[in-house]
Protein backbone atom coordinates (compact mmCIF):
# COMPACT_ATOMS: atom_id res chain seq x y z
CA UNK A 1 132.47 -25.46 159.29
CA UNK A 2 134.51 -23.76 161.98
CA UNK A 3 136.72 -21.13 161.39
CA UNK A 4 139.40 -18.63 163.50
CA UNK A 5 138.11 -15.40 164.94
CA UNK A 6 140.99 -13.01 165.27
CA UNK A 7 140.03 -9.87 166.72
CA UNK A 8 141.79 -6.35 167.15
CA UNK A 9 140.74 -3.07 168.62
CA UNK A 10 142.02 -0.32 167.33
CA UNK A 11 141.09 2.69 166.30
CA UNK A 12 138.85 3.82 163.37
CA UNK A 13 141.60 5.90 161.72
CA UNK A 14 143.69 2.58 161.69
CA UNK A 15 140.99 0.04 160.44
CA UNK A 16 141.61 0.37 156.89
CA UNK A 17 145.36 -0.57 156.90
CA UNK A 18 144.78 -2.87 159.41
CA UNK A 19 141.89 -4.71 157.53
CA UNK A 20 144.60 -5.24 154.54
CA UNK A 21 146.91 -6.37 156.94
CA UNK A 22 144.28 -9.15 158.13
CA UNK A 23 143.98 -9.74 154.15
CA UNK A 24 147.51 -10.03 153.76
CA UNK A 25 148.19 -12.80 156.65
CA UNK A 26 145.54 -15.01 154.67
CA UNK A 27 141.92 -13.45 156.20
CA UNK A 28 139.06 -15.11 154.12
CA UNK A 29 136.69 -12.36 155.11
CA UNK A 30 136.74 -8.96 157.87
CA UNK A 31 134.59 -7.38 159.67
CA UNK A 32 135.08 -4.01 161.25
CA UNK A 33 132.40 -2.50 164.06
CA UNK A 34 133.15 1.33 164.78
CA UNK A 35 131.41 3.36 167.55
CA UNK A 36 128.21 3.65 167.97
CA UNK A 37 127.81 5.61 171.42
CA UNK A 38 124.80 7.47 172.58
CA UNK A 39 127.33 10.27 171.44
CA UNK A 40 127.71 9.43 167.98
CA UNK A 41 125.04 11.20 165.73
CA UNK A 42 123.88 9.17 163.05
CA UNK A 43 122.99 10.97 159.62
CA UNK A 44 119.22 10.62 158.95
CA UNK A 45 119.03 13.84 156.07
CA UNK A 46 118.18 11.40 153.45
CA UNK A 47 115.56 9.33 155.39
CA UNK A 48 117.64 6.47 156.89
CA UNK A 49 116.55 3.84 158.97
CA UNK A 50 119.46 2.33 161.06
CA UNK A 51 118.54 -1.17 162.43
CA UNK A 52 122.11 -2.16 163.83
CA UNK A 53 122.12 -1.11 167.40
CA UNK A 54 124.20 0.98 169.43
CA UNK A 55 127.25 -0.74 170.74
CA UNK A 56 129.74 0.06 173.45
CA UNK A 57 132.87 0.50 171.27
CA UNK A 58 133.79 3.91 172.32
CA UNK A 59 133.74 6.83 170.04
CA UNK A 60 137.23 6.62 167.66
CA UNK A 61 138.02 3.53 168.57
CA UNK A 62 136.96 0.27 166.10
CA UNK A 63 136.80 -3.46 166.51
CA UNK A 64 138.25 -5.41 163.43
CA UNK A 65 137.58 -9.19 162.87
CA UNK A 66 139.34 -11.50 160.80
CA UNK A 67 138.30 -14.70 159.52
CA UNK A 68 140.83 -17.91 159.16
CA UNK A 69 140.27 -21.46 158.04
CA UNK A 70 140.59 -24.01 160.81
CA UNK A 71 143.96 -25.56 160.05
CA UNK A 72 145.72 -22.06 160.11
CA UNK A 73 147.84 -21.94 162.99
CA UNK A 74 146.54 -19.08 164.73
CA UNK A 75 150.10 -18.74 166.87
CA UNK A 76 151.90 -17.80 163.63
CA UNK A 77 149.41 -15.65 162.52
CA UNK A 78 148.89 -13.39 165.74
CA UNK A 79 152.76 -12.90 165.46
CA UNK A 80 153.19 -11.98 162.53
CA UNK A 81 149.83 -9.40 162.53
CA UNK A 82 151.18 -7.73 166.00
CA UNK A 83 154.25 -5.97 164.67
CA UNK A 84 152.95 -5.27 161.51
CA UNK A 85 150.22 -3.22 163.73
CA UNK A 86 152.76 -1.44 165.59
CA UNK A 87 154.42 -0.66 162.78
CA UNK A 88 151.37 1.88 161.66
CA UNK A 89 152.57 3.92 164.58
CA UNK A 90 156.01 4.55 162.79
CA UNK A 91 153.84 5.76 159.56
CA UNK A 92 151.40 8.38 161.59
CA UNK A 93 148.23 5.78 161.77
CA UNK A 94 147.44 5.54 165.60
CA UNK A 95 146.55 2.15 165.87
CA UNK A 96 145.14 2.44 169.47
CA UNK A 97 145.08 -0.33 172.27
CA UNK A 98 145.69 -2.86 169.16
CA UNK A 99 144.68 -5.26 171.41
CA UNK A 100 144.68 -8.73 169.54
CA UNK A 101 142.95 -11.97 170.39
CA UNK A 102 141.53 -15.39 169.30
CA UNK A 103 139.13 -17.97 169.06
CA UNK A 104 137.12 -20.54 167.00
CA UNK A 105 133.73 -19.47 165.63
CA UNK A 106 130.96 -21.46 163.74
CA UNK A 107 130.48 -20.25 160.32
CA UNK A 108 127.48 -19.74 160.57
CA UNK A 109 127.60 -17.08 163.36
CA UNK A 110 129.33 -14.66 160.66
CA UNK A 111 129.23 -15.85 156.85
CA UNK A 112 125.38 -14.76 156.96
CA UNK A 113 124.71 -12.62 160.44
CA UNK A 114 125.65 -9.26 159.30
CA UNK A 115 123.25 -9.42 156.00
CA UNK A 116 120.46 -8.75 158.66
CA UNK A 117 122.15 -5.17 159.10
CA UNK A 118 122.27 -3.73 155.52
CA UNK A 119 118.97 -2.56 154.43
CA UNK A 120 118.49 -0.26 151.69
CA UNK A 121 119.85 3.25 152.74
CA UNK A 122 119.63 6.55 150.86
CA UNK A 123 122.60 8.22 150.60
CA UNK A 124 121.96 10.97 148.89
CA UNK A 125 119.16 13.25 147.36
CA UNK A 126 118.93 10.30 144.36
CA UNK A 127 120.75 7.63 145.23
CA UNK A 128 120.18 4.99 147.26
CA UNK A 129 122.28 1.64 148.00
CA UNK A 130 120.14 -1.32 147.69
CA UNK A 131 121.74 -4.58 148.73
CA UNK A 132 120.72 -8.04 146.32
CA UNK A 133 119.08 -10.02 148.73
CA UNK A 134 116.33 -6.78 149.56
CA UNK A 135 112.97 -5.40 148.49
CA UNK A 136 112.68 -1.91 147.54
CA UNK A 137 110.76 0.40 145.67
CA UNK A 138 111.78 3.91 144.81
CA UNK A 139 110.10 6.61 146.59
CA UNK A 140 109.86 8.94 143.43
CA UNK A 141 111.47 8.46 139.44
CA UNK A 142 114.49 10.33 140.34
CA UNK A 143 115.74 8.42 142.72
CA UNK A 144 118.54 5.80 141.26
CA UNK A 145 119.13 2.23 142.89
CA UNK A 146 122.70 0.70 143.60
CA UNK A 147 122.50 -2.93 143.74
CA UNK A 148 125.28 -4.27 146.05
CA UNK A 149 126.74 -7.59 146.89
CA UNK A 150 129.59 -6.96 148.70
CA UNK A 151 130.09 -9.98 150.20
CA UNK A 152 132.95 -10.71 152.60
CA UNK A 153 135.71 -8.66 151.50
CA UNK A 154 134.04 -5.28 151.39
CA UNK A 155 131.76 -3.05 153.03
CA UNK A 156 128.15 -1.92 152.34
CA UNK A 157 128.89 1.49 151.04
CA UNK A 158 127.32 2.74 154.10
CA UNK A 159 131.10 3.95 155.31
CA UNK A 160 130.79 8.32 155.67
CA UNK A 161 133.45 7.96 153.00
CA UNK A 162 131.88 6.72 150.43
CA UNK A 163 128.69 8.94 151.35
CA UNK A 164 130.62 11.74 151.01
CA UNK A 165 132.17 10.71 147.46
CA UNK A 166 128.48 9.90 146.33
CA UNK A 167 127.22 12.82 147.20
CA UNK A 168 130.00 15.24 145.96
CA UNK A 169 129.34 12.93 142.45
CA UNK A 170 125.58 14.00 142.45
CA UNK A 171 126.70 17.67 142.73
CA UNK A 172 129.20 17.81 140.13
CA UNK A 173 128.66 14.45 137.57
CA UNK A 174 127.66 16.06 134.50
CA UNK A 175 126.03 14.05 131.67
CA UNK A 176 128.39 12.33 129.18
CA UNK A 177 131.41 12.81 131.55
CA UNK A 178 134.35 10.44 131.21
CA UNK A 179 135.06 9.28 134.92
CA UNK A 180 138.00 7.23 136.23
CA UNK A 181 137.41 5.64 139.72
CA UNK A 182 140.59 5.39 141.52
CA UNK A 183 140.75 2.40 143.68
CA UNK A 184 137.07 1.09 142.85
CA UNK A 185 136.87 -1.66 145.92
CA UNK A 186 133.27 -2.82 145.47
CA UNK A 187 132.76 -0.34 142.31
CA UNK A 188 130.21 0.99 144.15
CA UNK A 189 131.15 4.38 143.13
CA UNK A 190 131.71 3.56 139.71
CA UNK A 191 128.07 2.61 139.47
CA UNK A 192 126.94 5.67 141.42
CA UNK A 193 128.57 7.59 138.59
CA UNK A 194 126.91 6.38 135.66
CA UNK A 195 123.38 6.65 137.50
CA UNK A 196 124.02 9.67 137.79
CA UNK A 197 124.76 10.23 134.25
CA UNK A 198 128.09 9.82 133.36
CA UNK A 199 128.90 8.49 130.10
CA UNK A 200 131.76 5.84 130.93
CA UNK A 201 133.74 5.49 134.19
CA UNK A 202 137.09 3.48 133.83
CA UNK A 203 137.48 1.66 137.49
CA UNK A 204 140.88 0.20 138.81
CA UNK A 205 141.85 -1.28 141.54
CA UNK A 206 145.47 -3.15 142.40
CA UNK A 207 143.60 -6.12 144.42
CA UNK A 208 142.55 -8.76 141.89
CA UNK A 209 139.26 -9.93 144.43
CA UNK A 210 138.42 -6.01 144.04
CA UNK A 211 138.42 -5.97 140.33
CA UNK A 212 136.51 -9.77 140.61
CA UNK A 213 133.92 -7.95 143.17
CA UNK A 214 133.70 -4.35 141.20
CA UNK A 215 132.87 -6.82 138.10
CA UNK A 216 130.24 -8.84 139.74
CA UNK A 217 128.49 -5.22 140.83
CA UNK A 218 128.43 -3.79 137.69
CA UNK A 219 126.67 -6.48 136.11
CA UNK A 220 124.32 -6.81 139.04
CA UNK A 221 123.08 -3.15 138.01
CA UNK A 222 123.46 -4.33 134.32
CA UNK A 223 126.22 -1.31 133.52
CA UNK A 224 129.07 -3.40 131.44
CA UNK A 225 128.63 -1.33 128.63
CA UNK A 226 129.31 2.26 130.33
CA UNK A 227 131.90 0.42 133.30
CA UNK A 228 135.47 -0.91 132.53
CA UNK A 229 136.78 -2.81 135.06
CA UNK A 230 141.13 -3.52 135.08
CA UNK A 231 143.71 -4.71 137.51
CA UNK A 232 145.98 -1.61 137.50
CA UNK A 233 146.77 1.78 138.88
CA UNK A 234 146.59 5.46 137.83
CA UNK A 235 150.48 5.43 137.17
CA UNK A 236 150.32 2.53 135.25
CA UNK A 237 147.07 3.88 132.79
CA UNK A 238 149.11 6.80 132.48
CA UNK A 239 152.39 5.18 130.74
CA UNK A 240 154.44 4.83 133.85
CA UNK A 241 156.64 2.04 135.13
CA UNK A 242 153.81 0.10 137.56
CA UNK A 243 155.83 -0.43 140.83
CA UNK A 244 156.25 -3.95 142.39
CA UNK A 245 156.75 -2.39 146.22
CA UNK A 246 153.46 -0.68 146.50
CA UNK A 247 154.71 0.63 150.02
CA UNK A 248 157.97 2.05 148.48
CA UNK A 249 158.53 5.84 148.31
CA UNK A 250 159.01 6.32 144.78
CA UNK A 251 155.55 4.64 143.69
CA UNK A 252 154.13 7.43 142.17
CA UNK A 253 157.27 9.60 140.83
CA UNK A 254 156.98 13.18 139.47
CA UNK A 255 158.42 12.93 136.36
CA UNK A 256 158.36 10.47 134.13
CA UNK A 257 159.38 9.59 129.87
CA UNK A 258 156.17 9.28 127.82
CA UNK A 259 154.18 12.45 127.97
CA UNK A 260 154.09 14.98 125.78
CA UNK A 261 153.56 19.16 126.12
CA UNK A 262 149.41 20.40 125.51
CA UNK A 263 149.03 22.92 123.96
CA UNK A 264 148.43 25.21 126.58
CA UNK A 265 151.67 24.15 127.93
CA UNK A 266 150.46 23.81 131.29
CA UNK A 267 151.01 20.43 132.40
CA UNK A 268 151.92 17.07 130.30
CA UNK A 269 149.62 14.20 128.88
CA UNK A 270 150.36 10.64 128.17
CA UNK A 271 149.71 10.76 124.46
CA UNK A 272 150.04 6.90 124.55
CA UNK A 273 147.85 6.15 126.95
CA UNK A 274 144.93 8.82 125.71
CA UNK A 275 144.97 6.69 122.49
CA UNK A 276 144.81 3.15 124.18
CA UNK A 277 141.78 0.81 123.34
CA UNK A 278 140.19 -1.16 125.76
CA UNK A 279 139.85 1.25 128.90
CA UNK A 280 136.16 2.49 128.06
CA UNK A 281 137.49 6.41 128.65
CA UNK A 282 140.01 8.52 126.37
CA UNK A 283 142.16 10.39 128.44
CA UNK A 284 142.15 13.35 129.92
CA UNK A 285 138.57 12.68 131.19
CA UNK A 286 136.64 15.34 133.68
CA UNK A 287 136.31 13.64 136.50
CA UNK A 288 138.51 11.29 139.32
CA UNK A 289 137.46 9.88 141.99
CA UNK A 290 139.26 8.26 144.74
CA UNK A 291 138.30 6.82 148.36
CA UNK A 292 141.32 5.39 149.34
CA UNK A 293 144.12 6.01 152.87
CA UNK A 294 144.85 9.81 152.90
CA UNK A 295 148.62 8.32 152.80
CA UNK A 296 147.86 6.94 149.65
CA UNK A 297 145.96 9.69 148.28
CA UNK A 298 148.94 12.59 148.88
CA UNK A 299 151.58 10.06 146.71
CA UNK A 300 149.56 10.37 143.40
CA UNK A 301 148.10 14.24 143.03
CA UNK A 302 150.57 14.64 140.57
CA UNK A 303 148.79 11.96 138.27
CA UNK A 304 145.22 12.85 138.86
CA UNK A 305 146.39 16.62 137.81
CA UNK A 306 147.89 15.08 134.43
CA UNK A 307 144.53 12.63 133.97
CA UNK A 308 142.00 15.28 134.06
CA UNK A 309 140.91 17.96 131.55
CA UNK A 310 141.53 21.79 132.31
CA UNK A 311 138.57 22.71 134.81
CA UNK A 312 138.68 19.06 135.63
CA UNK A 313 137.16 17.49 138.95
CA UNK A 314 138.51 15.73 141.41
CA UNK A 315 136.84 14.09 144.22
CA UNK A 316 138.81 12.13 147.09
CA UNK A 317 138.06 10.74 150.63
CA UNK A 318 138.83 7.94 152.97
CA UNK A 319 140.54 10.94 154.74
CA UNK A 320 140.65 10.49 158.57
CA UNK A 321 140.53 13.95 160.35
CA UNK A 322 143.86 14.33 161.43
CA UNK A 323 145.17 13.83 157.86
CA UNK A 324 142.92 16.48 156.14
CA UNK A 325 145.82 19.24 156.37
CA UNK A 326 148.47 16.55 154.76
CA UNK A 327 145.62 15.86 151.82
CA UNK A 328 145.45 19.57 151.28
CA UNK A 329 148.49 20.70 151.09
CA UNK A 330 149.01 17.81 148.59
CA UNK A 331 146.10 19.09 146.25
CA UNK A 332 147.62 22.63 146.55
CA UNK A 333 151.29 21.45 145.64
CA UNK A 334 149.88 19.46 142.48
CA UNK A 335 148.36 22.70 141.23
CA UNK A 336 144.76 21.66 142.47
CA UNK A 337 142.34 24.86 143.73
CA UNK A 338 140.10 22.99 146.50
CA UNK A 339 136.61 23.63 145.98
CA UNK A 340 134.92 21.99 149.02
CA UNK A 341 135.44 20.16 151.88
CA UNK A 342 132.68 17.95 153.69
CA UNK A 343 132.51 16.19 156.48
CA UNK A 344 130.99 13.16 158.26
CA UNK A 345 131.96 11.98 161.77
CA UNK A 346 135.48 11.86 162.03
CA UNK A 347 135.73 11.39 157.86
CA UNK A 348 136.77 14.21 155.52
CA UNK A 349 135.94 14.71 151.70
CA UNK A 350 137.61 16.55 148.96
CA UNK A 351 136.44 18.28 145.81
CA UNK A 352 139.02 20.12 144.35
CA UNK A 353 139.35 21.72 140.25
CA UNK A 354 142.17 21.59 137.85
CA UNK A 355 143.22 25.15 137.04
């Protein structure tokens, strides 16, 4: 079967929103390369063998790939991605050269090809992301396997951001916390959480093939009793009004009817919602986790703040450098004491406590 290769270089802070935007114009799969320069040093504390080569992308800059069926008329779909690029430029995402081409590709060259790059890599001091199709035996008892099938639509976990999540949820997952996972993708993290000995994690995720894929992963690593999977956002689980314009302004408001005063008086919580049945947590839980765009992240502090217990954790990436002052100053405005920040490559990490 042949299919249409659309390819853009950008940049790596852009390749997220850029990736949807392939999504959004009909993609049936992307795949992003990002630098990997003699420059770039690779993170090998946790053992890790990296069998990808070096490429020639250099460093900050990302090549995205999108993947169309053979009677889409590539014209149309190269004009209406190009603005829609440039438009990222408007919102503070550099999007780079965003230079955008085409061709037509076997299947075969990409359905399969980039399987031969994800081996099992350790993440972390006990976790280590396994994907389906691999052999692997655990090095000692204490270290916990994540079975992944990401398939097309997301990556491996491999991404710094989702390192740095996993690792800040090793140093501060307690066991029988209640966890909600913010954006779950591939659930990876959602898994990662109850390995690690959390009691229940609620994941949600806007993007129905997200909530399919989170689904499929939990019940690879045989977690549907501790996992809850749902098609909806943190406003929504909370007892807002879910918005239909996820790009509008007013998506996550400040104030909103249907919470009532703790007792402490410090900040409000959905009664409603802390009662539902059906989302595997009871609200407020202890930890949130979130590794989504930083210009995502700053629209919905308020929210975490109210879902978490006093002394509650919060733990947040997908946080390109040059957004990590914006992020913080969002955490500080919602009442949130930052804890920690880490850092891999260009990729920033938040862990930050509910007073």
């Amino acid at each position: 079967m042949l299919w249409h290769e659309l390819t853009v270089h950008t940049t790596e802070e852009a390749q997220e929103m850029i990736s949807n935007l392939l999504y959004e114009a009909g993609a049936g799969g992307v795949s992003i390369e990002e630098s990997g320069t003699l420059n770039k040093i690779r993170d090998t504390r946790y053992g890790e063998l990296y069998d990808e080569p070096l490429n020639d992308i250099p460093e900050g800059e990302a090549v995205i790939k999108g993947y169309y069926a053979e009677t889409v008329a590539m014209d149309e779909i190269v004009a209406e991605v190009t603005p829609r690029v440039e438009e990222l430029r408007g919102y503070g995402i550099d999007p780079g050269k965003a230079l955008i081409s085409w061709k037509t590709v076997d299947e075969d060259e990409w359905a399969h090809a980039w399987k031969q790059y994800f081996k099992p890599l350790r993440v972390s001091e006990r976790l280590t992301i396994k994907p389906t199709w691999e052999e692997y035996t655990p090095a000692s008892p204490d270290e916990k396997i994540i079975e992944l099938d990401p398939g097309m639509a997301f990556g491996t976990g491999t991404h710094p951001t989702t390192a740095l999540c996993l690792r800040a949820l090793e140093k501060h997952i307690a066991s029988g916390d209640e966890v909600i996972d913010v954006g779950t993708g591939s659930g990876i993290l959602a898994v990662g959480a109850v390995l690690l000995g959390a009691k229940s994690v609620l994941a949600l995720d806007l993007d129905p093939v997200a909530v399919e894929s989170a689904r499929e992963n939990v019940a690879l690593n045989r977690l549907e009793a501790a996992i809850t999977v749902k098609e909806s956002d943190l406003l929504s689980l909370l007892g807002g009004e879910r918005a239909a314009d996820t790009t509008a302004g007013d998506m996550w408001p400040s104030a909103r009817p249907g919470y009532t005063a703790d007792q402490a008086g410090q900040e409000a919580v959905p009664a409603a919602a802390s009662a539902a049945e059906g989302l595997g947590v009871t609200l407020p839980v202890r930890v949130v986790v979130a590794n989504i765009l930083a210009e995502i992240i700053v629209l919905f502090t308020d929210d975490v703040y109210r879902a978490l217990q006093p002394e509650g954790i919060y733990i947040t990436s997908g946080i390109y450098k040059d957004k990590e002052g914006l992020v913080a100053e969002a955490l500080k405005s919602s009442g949130f004491e930052i804890i920690e920040v880490t850092r891999e490559e260009d990729w920033v990490a938040f862990t930050a406590g509910k007073r």
